[in-house]
PDB file of N, CA and C in Angstrom:
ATOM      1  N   UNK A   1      -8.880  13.361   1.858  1.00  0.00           N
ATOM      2  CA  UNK A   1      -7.444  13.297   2.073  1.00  0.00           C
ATOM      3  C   UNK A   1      -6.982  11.853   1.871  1.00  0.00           C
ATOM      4  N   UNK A   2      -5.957  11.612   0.952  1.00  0.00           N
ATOM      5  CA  UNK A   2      -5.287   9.929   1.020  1.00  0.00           C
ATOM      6  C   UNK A   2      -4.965   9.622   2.468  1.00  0.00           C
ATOM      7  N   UNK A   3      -4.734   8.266   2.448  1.00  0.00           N
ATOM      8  CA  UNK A   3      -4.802   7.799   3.310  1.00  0.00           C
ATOM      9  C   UNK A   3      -2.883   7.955   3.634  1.00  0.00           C
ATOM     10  N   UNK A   4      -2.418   6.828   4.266  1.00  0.00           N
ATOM     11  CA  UNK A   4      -0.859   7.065   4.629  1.00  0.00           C
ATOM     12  C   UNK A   4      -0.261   6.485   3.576  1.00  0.00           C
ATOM     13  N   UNK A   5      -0.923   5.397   2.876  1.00  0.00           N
ATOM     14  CA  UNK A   5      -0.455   4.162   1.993  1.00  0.00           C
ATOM     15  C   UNK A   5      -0.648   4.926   0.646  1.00  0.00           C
ATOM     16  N   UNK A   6      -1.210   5.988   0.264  1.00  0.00           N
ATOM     17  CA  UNK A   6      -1.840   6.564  -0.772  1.00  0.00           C
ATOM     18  C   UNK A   6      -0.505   7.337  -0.981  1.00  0.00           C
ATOM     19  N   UNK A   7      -0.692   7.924   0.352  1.00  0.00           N
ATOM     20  CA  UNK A   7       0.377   9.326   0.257  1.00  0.00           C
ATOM     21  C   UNK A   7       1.563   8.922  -0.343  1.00  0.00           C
ATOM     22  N   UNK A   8       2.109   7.700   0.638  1.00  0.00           N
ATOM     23  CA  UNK A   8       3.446   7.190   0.300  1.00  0.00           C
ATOM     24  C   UNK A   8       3.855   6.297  -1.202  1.00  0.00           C
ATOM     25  N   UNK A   9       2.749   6.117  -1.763  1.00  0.00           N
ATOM     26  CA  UNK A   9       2.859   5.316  -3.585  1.00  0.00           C
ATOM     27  C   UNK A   9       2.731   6.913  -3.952  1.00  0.00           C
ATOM     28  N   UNK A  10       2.122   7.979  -3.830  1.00  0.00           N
ATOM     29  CA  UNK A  10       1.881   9.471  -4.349  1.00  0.00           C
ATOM     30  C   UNK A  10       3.488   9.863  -4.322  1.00  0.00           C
ATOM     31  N   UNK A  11       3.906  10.073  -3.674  1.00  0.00           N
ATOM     32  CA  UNK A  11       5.360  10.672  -3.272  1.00  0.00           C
ATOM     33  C   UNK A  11       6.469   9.782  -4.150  1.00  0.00           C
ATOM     34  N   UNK A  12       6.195   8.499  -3.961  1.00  0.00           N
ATOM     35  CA  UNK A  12       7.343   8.025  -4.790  1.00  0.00           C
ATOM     36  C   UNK A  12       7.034   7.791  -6.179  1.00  0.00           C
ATOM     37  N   UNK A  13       6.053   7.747  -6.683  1.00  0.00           N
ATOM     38  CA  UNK A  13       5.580   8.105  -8.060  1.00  0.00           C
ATOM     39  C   UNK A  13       6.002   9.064  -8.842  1.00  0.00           C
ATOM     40  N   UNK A  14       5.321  10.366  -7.805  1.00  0.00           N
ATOM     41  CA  UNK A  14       6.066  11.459  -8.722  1.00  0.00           C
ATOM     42  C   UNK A  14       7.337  11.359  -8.627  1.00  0.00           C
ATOM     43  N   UNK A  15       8.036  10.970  -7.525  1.00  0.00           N
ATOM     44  CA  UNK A  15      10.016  11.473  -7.419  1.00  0.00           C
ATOM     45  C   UNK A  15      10.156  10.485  -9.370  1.00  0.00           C
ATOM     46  N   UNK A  16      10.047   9.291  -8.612  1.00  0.00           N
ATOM     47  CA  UNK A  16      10.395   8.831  -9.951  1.00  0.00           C
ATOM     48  C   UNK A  16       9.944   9.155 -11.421  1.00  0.00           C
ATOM     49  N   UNK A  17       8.420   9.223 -11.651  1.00  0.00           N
ATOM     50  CA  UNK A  17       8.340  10.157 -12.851  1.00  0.00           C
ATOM     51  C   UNK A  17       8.917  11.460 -12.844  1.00  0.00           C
ATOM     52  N   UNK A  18       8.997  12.312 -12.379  1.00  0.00           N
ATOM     53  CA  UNK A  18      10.064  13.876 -12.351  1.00  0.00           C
ATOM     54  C   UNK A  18      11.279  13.496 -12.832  1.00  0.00           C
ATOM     55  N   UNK A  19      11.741  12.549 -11.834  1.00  0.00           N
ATOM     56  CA  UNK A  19      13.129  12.361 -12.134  1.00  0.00           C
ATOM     57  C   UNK A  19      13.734  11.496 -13.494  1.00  0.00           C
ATOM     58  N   UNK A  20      12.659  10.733 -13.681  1.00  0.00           N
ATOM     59  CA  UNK A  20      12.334   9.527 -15.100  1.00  0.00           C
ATOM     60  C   UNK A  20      12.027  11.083 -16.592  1.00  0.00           C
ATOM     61  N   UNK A  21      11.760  11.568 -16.225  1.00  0.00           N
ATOM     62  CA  UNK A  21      11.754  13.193 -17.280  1.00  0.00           C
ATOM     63  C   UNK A  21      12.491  13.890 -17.277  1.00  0.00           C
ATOM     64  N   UNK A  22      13.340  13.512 -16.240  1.00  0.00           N
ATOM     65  CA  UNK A  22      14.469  14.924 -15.972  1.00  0.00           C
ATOM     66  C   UNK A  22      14.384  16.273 -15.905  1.00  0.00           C
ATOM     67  N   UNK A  23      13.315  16.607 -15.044  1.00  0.00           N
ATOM     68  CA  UNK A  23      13.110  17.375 -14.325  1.00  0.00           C
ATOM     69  C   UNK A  23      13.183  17.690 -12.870  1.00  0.00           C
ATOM     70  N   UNK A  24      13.822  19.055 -12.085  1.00  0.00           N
ATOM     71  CA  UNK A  24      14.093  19.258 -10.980  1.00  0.00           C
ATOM     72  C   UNK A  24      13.081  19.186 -10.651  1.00  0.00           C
ATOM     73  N   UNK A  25      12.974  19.349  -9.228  1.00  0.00           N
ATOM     74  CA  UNK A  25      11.407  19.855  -8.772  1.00  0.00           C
ATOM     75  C   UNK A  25      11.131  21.670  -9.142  1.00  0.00           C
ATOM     76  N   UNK A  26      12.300  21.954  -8.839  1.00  0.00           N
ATOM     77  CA  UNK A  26      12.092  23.480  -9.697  1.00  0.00           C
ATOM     78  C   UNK A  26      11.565  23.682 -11.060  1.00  0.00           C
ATOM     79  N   UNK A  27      11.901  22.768 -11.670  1.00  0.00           N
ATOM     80  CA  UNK A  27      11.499  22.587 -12.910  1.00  0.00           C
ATOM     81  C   UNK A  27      10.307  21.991 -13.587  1.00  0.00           C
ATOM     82  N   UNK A  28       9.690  21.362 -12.215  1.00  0.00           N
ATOM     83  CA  UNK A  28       8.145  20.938 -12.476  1.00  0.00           C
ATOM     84  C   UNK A  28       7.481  21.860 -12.193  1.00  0.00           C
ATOM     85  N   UNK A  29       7.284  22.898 -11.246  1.00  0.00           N
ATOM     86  CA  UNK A  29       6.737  23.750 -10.613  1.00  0.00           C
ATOM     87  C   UNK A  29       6.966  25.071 -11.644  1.00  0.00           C
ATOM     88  N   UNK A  30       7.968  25.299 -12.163  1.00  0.00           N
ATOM     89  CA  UNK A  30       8.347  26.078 -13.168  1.00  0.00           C
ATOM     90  C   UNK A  30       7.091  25.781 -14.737  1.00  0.00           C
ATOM     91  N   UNK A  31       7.365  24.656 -14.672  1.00  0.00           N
ATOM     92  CA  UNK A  31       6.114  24.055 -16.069  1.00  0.00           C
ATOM     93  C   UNK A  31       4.973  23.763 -15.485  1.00  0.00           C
ATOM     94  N   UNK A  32       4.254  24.138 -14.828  1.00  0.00           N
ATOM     95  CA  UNK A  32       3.310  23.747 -13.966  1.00  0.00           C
ATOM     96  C   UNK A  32       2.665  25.308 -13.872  1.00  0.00           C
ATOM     97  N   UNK A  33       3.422  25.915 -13.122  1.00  0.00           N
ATOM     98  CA  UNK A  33       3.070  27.566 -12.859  1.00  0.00           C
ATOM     99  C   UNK A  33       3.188  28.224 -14.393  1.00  0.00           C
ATOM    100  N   UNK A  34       3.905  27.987 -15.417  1.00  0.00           N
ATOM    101  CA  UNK A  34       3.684  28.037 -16.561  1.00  0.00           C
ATOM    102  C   UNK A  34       1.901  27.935 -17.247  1.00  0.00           C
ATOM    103  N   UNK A  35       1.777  26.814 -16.767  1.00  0.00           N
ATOM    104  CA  UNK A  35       0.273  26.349 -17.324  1.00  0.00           C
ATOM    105  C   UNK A  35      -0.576  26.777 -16.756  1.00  0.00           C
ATOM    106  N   UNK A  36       0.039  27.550 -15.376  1.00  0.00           N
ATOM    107  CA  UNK A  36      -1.795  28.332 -14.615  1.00  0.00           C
ATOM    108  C   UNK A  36      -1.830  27.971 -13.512  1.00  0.00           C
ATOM    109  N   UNK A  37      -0.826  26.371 -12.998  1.00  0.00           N
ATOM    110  CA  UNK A  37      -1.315  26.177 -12.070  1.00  0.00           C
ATOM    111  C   UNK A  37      -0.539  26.886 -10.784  1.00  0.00           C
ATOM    112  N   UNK A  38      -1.350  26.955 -10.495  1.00  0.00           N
ATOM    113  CA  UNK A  38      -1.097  28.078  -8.500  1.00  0.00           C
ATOM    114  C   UNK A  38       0.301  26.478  -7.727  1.00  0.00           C
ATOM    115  N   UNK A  39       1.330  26.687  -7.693  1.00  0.00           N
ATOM    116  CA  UNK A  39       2.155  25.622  -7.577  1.00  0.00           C
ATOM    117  C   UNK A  39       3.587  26.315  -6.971  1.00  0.00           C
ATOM    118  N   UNK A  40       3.848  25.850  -6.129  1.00  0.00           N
ATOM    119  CA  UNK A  40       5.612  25.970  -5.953  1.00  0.00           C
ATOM    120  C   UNK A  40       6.639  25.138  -5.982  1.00  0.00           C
ATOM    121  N   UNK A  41       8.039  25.201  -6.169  1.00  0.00           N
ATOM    122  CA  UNK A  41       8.953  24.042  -5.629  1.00  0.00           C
ATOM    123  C   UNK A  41       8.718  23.349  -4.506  1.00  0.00           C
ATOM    124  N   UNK A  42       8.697  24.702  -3.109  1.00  0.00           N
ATOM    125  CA  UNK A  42       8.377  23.735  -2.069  1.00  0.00           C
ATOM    126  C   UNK A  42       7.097  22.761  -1.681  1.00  0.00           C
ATOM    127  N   UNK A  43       6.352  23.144  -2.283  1.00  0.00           N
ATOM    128  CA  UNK A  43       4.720  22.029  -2.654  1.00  0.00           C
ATOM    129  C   UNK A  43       5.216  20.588  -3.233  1.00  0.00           C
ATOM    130  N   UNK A  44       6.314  20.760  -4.276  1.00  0.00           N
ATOM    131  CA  UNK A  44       6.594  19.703  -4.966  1.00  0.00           C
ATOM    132  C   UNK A  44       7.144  19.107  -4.064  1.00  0.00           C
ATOM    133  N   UNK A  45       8.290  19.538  -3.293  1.00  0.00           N
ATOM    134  CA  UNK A  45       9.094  19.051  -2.230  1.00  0.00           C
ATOM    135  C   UNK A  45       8.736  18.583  -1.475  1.00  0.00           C
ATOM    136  N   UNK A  46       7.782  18.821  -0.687  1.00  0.00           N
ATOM    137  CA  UNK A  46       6.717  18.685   0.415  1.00  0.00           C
ATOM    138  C   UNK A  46       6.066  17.477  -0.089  1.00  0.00           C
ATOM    139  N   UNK A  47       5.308  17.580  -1.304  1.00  0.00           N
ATOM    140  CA  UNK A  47       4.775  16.429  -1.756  1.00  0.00           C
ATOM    141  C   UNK A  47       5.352  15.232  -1.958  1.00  0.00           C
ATOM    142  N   UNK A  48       6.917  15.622  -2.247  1.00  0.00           N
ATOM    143  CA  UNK A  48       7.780  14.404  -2.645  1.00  0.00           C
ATOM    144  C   UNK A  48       8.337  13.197  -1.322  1.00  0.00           C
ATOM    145  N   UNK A  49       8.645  14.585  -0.049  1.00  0.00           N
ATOM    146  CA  UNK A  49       8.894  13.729   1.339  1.00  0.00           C
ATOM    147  C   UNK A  49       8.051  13.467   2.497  1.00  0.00           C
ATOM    148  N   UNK A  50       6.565  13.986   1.534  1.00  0.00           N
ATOM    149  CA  UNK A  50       5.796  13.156   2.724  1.00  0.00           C
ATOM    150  C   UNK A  50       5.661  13.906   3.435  1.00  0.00           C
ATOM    151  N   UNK A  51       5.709  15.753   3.349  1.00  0.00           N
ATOM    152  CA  UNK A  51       5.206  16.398   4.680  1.00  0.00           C
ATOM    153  C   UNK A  51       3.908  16.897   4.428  1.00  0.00           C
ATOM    154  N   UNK A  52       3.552  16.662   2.874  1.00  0.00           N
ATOM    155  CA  UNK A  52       1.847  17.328   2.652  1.00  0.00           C
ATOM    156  C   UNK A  52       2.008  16.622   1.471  1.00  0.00           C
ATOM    157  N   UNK A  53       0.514  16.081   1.146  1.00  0.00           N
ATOM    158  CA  UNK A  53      -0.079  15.973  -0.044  1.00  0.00           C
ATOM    159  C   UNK A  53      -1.128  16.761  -0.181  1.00  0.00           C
ATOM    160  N   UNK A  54      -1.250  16.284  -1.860  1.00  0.00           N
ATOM    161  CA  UNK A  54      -2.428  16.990  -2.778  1.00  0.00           C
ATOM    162  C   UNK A  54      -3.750  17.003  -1.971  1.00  0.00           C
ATOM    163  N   UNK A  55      -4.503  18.504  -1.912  1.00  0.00           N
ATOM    164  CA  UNK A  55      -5.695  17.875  -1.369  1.00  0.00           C
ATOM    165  C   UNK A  55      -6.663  18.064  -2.957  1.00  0.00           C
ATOM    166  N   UNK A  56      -7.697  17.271  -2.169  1.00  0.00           N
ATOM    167  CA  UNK A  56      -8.638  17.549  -3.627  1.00  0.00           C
ATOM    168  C   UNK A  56      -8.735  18.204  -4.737  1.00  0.00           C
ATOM    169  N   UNK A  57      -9.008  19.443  -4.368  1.00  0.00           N
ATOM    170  CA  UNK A  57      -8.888  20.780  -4.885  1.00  0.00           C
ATOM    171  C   UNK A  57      -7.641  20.978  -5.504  1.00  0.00           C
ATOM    172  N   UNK A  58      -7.076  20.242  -5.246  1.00  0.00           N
ATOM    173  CA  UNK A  58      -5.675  20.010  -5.857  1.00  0.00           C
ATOM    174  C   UNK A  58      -5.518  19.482  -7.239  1.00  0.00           C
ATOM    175  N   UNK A  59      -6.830  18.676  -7.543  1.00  0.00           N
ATOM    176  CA  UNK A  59      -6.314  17.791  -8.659  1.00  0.00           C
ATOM    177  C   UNK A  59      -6.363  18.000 -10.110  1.00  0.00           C
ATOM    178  N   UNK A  60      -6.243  19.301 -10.561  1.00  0.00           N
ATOM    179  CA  UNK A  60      -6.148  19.600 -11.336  1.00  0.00           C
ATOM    180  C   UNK A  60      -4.518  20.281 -11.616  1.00  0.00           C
ATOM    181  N   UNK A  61      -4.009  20.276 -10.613  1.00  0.00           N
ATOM    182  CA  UNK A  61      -2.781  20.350 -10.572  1.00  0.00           C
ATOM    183  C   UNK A  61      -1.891  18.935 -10.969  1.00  0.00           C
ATOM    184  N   UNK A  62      -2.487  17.762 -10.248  1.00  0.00           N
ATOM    185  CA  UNK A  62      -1.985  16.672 -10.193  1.00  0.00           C
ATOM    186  C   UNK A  62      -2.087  16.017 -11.739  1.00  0.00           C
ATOM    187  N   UNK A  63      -3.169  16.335 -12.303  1.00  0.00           N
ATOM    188  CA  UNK A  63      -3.274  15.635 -13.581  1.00  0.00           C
ATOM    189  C   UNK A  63      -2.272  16.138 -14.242  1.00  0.00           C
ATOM    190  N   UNK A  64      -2.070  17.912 -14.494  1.00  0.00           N
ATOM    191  CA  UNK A  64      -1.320  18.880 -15.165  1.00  0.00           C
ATOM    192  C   UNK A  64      -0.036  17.812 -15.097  1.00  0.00           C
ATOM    193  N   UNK A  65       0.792  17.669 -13.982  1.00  0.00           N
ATOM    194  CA  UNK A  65       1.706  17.067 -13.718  1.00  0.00           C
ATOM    195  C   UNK A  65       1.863  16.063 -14.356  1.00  0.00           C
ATOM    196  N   UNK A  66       0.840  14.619 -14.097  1.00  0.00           N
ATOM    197  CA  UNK A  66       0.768  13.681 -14.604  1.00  0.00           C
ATOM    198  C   UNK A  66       1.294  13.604 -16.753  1.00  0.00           C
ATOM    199  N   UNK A  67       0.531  14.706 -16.906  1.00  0.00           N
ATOM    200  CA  UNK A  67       0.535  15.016 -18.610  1.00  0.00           C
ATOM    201  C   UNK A  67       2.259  15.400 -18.502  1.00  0.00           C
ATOM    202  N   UNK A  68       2.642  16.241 -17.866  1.00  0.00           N
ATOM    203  CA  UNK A  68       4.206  16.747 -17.895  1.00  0.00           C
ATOM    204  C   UNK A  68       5.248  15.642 -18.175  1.00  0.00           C
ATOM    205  N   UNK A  69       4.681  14.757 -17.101  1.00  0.00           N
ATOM    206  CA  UNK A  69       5.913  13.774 -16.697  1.00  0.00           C
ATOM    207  C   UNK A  69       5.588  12.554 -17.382  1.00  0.00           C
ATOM    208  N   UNK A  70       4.235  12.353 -18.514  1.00  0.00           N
ATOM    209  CA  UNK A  70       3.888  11.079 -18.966  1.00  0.00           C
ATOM    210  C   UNK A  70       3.873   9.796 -18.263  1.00  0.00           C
ATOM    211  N   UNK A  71       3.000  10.209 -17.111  1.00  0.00           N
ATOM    212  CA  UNK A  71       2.675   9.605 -15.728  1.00  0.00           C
ATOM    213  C   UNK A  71       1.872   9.150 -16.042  1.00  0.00           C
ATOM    214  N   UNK A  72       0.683   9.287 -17.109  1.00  0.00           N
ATOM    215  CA  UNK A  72      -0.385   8.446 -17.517  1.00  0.00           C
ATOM    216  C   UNK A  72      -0.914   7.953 -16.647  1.00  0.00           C
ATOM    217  N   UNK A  73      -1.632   8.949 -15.827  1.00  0.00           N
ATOM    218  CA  UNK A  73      -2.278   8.122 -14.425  1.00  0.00           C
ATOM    219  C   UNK A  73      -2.302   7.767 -13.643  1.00  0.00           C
ATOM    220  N   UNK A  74      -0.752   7.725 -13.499  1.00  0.00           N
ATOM    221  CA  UNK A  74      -0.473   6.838 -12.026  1.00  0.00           C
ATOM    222  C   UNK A  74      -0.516   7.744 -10.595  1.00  0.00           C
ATOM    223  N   UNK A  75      -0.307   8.643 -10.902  1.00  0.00           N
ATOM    224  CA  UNK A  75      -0.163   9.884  -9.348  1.00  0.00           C
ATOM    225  C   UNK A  75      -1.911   9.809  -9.228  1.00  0.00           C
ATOM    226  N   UNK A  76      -2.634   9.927 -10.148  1.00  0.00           N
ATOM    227  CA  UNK A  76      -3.934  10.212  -9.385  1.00  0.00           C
ATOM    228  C   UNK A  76      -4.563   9.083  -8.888  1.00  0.00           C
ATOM    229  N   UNK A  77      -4.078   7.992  -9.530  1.00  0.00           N
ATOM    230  CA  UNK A  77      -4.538   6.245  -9.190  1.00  0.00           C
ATOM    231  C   UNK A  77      -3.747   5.895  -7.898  1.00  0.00           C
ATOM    232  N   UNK A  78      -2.727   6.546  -7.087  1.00  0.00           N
ATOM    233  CA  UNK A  78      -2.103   6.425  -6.243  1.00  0.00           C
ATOM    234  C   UNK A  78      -2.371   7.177  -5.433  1.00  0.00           C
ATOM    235  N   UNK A  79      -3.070   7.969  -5.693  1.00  0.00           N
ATOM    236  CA  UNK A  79      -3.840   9.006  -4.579  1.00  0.00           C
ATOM    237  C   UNK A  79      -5.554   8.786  -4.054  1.00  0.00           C
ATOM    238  N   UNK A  80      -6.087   7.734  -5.093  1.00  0.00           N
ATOM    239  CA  UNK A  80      -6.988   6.771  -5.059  1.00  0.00           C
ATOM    240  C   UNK A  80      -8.105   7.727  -5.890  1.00  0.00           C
ATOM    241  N   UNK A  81      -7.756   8.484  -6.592  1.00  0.00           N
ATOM    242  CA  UNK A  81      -8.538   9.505  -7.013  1.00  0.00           C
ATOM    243  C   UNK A  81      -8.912   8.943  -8.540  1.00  0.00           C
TER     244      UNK A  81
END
């Protein structure tokens, strides 16, 4: 599990790449669940304010994302992963 400092560069990473793509969070989760991955809005949401992050098992979701939003790394390097 990230730590608190992880979580909180994780959360504002993605807001800003999502939002740097112009995508809702509906709309990540929409292209996301598209590709296979098991994902919702409220996951994104959740992820975005800090009430849950990615767990491990997660990170194949997180990369998916990363490729979406041309994040090039940074959500999983911020998650220390």
């Amino acid at each position: 599990m990230p730590n608190a400092t992880q979580t909180r560069d994780f959360r504002i990473r993605l807001k800003a790449a999502r939002q740097g793509a112009g995508f809702t969070p509906g709309d990540l989760a929409d292209e996301l669940a598209a590709c296979g991955k098991d994902i919702t809005v409220d996951d994104i949401v959740n992820w975005e304010n800090g009430k849950d992050a990615p767990k491990a098992w997660e990170d194949h979701i997180v990369v998916a994302a990363e490729i979406l939003l041309g994040a090039d790394g940074q959500l999983t390097e911020a998650l220390g992963w």
